[in-house]
N, C-alpha and C. Protein backbone atom coordinates (compact mmCIF):
# COMPACT_ATOMS: atom_id res chain seq x y z
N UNK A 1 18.51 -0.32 -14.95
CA UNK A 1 17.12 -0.26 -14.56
C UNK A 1 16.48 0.98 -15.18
N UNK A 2 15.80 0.87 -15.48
CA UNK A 2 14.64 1.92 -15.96
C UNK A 2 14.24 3.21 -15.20
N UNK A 3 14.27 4.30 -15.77
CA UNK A 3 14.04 5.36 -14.99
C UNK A 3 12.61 5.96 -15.51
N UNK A 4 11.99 6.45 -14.20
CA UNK A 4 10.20 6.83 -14.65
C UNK A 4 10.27 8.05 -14.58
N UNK A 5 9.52 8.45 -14.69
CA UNK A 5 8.81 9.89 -14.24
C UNK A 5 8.11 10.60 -13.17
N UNK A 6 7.66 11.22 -12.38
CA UNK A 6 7.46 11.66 -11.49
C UNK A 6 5.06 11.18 -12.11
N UNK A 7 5.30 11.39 -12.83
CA UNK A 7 3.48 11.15 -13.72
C UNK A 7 4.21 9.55 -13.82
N UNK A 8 4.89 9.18 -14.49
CA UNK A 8 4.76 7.86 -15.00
C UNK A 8 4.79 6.66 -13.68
N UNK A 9 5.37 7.26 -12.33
CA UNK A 9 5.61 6.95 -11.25
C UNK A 9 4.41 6.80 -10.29
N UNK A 10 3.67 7.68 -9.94
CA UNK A 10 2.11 7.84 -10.03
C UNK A 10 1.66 6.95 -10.66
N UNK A 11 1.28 6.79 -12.25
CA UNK A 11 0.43 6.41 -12.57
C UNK A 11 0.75 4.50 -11.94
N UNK A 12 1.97 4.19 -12.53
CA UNK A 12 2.37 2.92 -11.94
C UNK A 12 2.14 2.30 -10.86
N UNK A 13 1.95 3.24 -9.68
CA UNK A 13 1.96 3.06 -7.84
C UNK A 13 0.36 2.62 -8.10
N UNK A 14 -0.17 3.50 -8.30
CA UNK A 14 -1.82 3.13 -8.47
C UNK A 14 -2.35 1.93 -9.30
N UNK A 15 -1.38 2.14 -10.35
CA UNK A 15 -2.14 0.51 -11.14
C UNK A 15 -1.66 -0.95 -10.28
N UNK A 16 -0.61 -0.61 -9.67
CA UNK A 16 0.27 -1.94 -8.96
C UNK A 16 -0.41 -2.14 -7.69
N UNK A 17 -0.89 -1.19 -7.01
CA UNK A 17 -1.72 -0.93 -5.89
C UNK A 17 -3.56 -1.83 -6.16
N UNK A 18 -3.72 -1.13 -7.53
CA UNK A 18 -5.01 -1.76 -7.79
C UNK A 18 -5.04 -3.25 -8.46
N UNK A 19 -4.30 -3.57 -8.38
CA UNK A 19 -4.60 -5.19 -8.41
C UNK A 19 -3.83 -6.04 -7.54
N UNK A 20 -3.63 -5.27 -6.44
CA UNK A 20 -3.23 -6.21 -5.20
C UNK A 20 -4.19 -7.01 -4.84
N UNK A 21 -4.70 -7.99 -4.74
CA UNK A 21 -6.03 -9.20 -4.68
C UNK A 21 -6.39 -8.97 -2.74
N UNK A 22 -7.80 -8.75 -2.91
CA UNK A 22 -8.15 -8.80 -1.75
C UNK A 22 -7.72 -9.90 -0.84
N UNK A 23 -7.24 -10.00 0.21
CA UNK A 23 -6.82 -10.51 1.46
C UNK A 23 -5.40 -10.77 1.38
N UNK A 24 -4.85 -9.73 0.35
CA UNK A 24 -3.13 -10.23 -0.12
C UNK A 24 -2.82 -8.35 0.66
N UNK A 25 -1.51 -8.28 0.84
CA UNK A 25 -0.79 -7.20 1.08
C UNK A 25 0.25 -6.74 0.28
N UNK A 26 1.00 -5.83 0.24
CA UNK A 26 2.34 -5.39 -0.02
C UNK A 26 2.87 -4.17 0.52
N UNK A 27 3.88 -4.46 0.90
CA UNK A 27 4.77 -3.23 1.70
C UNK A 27 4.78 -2.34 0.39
N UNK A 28 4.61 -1.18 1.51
CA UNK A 28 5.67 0.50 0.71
C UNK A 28 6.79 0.05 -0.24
N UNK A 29 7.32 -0.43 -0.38
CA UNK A 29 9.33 -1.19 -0.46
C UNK A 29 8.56 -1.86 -1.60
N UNK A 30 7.93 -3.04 -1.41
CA UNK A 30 7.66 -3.79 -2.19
C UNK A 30 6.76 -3.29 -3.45
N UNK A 31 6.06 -2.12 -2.98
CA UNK A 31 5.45 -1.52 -4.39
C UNK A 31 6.48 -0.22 -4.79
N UNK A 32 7.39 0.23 -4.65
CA UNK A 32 8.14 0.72 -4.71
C UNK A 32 9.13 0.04 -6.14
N UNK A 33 9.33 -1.54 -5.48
CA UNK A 33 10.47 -2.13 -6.29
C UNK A 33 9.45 -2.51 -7.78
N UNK A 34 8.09 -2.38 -7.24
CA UNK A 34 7.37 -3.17 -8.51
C UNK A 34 7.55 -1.96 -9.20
N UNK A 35 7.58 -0.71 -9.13
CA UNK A 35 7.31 0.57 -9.88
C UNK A 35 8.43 1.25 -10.45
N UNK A 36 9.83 0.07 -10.20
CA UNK A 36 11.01 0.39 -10.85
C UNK A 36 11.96 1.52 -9.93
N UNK A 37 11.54 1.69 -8.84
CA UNK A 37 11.74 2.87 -8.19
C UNK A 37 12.26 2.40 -6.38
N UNK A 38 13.09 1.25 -6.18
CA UNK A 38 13.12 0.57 -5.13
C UNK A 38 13.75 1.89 -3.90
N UNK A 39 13.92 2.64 -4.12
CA UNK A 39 14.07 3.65 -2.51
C UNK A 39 13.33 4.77 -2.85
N UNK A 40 12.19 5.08 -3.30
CA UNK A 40 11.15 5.81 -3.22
C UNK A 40 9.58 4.96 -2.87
N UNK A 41 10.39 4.46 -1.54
CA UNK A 41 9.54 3.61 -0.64
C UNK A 41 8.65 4.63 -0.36
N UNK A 42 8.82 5.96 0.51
CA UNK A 42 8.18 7.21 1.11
C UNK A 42 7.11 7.86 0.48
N UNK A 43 7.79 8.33 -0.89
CA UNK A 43 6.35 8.38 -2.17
C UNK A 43 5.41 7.53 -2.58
N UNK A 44 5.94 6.18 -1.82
CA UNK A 44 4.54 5.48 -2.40
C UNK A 44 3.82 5.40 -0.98
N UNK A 45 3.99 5.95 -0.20
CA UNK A 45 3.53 6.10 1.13
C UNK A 45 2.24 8.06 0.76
N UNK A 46 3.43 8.47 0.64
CA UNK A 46 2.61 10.13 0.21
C UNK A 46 1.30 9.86 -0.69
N UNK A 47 1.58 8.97 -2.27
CA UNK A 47 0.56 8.72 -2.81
C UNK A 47 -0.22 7.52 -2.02
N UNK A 48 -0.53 6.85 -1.54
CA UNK A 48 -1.40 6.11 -0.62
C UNK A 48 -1.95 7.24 0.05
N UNK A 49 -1.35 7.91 1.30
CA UNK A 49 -1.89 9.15 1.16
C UNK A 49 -2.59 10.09 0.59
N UNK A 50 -2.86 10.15 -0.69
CA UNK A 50 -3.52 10.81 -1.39
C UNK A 50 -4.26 10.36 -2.30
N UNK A 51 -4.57 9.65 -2.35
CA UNK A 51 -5.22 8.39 -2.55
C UNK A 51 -6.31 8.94 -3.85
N UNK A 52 -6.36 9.17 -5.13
CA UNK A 52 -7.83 9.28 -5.17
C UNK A 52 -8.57 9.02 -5.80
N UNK A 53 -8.89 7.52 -5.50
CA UNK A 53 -9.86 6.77 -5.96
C UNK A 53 -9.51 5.31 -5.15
N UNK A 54 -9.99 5.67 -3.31
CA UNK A 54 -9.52 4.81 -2.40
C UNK A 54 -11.13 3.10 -2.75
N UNK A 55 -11.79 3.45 -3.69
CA UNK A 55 -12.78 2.28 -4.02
C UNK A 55 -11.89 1.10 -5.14
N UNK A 56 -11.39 1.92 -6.36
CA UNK A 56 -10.40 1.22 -7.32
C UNK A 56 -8.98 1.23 -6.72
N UNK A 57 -8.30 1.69 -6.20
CA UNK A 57 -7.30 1.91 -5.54
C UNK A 57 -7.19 1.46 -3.75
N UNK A 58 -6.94 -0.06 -3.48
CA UNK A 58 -6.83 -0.11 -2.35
C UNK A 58 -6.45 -0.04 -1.27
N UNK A 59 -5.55 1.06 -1.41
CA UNK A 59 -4.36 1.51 -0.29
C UNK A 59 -4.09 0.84 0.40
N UNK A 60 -5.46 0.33 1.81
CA UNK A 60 -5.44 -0.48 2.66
C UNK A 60 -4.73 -1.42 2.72
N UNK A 61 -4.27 -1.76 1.74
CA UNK A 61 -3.58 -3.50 1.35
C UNK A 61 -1.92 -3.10 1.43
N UNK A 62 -1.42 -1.54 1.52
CA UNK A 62 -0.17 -1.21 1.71
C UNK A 62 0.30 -1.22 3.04
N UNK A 63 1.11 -2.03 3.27
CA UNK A 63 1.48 -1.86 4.79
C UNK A 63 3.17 -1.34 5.03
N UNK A 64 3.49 -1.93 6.01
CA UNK A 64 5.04 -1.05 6.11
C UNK A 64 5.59 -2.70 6.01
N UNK A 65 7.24 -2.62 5.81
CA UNK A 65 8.13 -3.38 6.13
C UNK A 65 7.51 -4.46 7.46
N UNK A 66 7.75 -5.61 6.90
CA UNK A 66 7.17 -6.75 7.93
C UNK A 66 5.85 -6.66 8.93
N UNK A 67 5.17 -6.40 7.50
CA UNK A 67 3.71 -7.08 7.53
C UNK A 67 3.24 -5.51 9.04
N UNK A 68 4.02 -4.63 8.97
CA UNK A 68 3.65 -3.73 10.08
C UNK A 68 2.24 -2.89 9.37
N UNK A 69 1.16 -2.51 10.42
CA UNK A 69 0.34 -2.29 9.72
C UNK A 69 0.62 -0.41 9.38
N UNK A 70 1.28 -0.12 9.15
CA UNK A 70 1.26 1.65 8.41
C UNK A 70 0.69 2.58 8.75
N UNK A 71 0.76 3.42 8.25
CA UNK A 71 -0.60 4.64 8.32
C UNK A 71 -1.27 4.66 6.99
N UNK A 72 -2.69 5.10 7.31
CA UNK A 72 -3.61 5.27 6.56
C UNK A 72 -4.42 6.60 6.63
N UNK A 73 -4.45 7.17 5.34
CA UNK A 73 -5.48 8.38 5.42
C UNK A 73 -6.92 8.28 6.40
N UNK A 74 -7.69 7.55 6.29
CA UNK A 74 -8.69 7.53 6.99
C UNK A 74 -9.02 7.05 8.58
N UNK A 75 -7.26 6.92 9.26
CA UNK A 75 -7.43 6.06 10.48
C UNK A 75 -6.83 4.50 10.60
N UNK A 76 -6.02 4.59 11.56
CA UNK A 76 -5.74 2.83 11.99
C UNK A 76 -7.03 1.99 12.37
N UNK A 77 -8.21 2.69 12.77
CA UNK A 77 -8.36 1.90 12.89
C UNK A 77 -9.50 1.69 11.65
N UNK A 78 -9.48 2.44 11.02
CA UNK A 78 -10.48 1.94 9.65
C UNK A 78 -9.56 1.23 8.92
N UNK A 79 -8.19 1.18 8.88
CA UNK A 79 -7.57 0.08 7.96
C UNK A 79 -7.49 -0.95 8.87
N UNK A 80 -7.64 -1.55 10.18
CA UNK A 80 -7.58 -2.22 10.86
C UNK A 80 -9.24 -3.08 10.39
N UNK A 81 -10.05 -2.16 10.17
CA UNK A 81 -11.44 -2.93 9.87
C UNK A 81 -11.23 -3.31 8.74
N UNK A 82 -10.72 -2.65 7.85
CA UNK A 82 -10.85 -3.17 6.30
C UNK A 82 -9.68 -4.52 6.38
N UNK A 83 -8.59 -4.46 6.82
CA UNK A 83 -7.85 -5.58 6.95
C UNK A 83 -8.36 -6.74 7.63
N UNK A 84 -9.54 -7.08 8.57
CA UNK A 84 -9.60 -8.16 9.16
C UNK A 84 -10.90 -8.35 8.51
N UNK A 85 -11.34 -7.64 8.08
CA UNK A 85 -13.01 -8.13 6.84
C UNK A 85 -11.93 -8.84 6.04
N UNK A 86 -10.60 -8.80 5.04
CA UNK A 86 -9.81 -9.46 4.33
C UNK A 86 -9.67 -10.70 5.14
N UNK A 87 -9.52 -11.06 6.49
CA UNK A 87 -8.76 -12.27 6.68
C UNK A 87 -7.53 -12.30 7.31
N UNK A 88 -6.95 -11.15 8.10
CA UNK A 88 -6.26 -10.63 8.39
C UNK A 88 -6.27 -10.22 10.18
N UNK A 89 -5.25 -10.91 10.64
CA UNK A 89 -5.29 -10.74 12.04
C UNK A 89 -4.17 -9.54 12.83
N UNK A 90 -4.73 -8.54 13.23
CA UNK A 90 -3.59 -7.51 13.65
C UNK A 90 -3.58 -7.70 15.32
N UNK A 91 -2.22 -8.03 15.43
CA UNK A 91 -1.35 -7.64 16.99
C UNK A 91 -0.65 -6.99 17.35
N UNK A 92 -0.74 -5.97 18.14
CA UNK A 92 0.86 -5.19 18.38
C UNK A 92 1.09 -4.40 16.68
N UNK A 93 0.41 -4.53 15.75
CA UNK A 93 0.24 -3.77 14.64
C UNK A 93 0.70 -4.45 13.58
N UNK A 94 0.83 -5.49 13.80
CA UNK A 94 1.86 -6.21 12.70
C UNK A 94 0.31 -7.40 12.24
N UNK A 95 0.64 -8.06 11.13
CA UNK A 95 -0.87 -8.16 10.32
C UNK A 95 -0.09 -10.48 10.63
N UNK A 96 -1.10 -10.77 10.57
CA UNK A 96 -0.97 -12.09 10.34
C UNK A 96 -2.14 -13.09 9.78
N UNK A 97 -1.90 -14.29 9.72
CA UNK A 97 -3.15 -14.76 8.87
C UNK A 97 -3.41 -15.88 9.57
């Protein structure tokens, strides 16, 4: 498997992040494995976190392991609004459709 860079790793999280299609999701893990980097689940959590350019970059759409809804820089419950404007039903924190 391919080894990135700490920049090349970054830049990847963000481009894989920005074309997640509105009312679609993907786990930490799952953008992790897209970025060649499958147990630097946590860093793609830190960069969501740091987000910057949260308009091209939709963080919101990152959730945790089984559809759990995560943390978000701006508040649960502002990703809770931005997730159910998508189509998206949250219970107990976990996202459904």
């Amino acid at each position: 498997m391919k080894q990135t860079t700490k920049n090349n790793f970054k830049e990847l999280v963000y481009k894989i992040v920005s074309q997640i299609p509105k009312g679609e999701v993907l786990s930490y893990q799952e953008v992790a494995k897209k970025a060649l980097s499958p147990k630097a689940y946590r860093a793609v959590g830190n960069l969501m976190h740091n987000n910057p350019d949260p308009k091209h970059i939709p963080c919101h759409r990152v959730v945790a392991t089984g559809k759990r809804l995560g943390g978000y820089a701006w508040g649960q419950k502002a990703k809770i609004k931005k997730l159910q404007a998508e189509g998206w039903k949250i219970e107990n924190n976990v996202l459904s459709k």
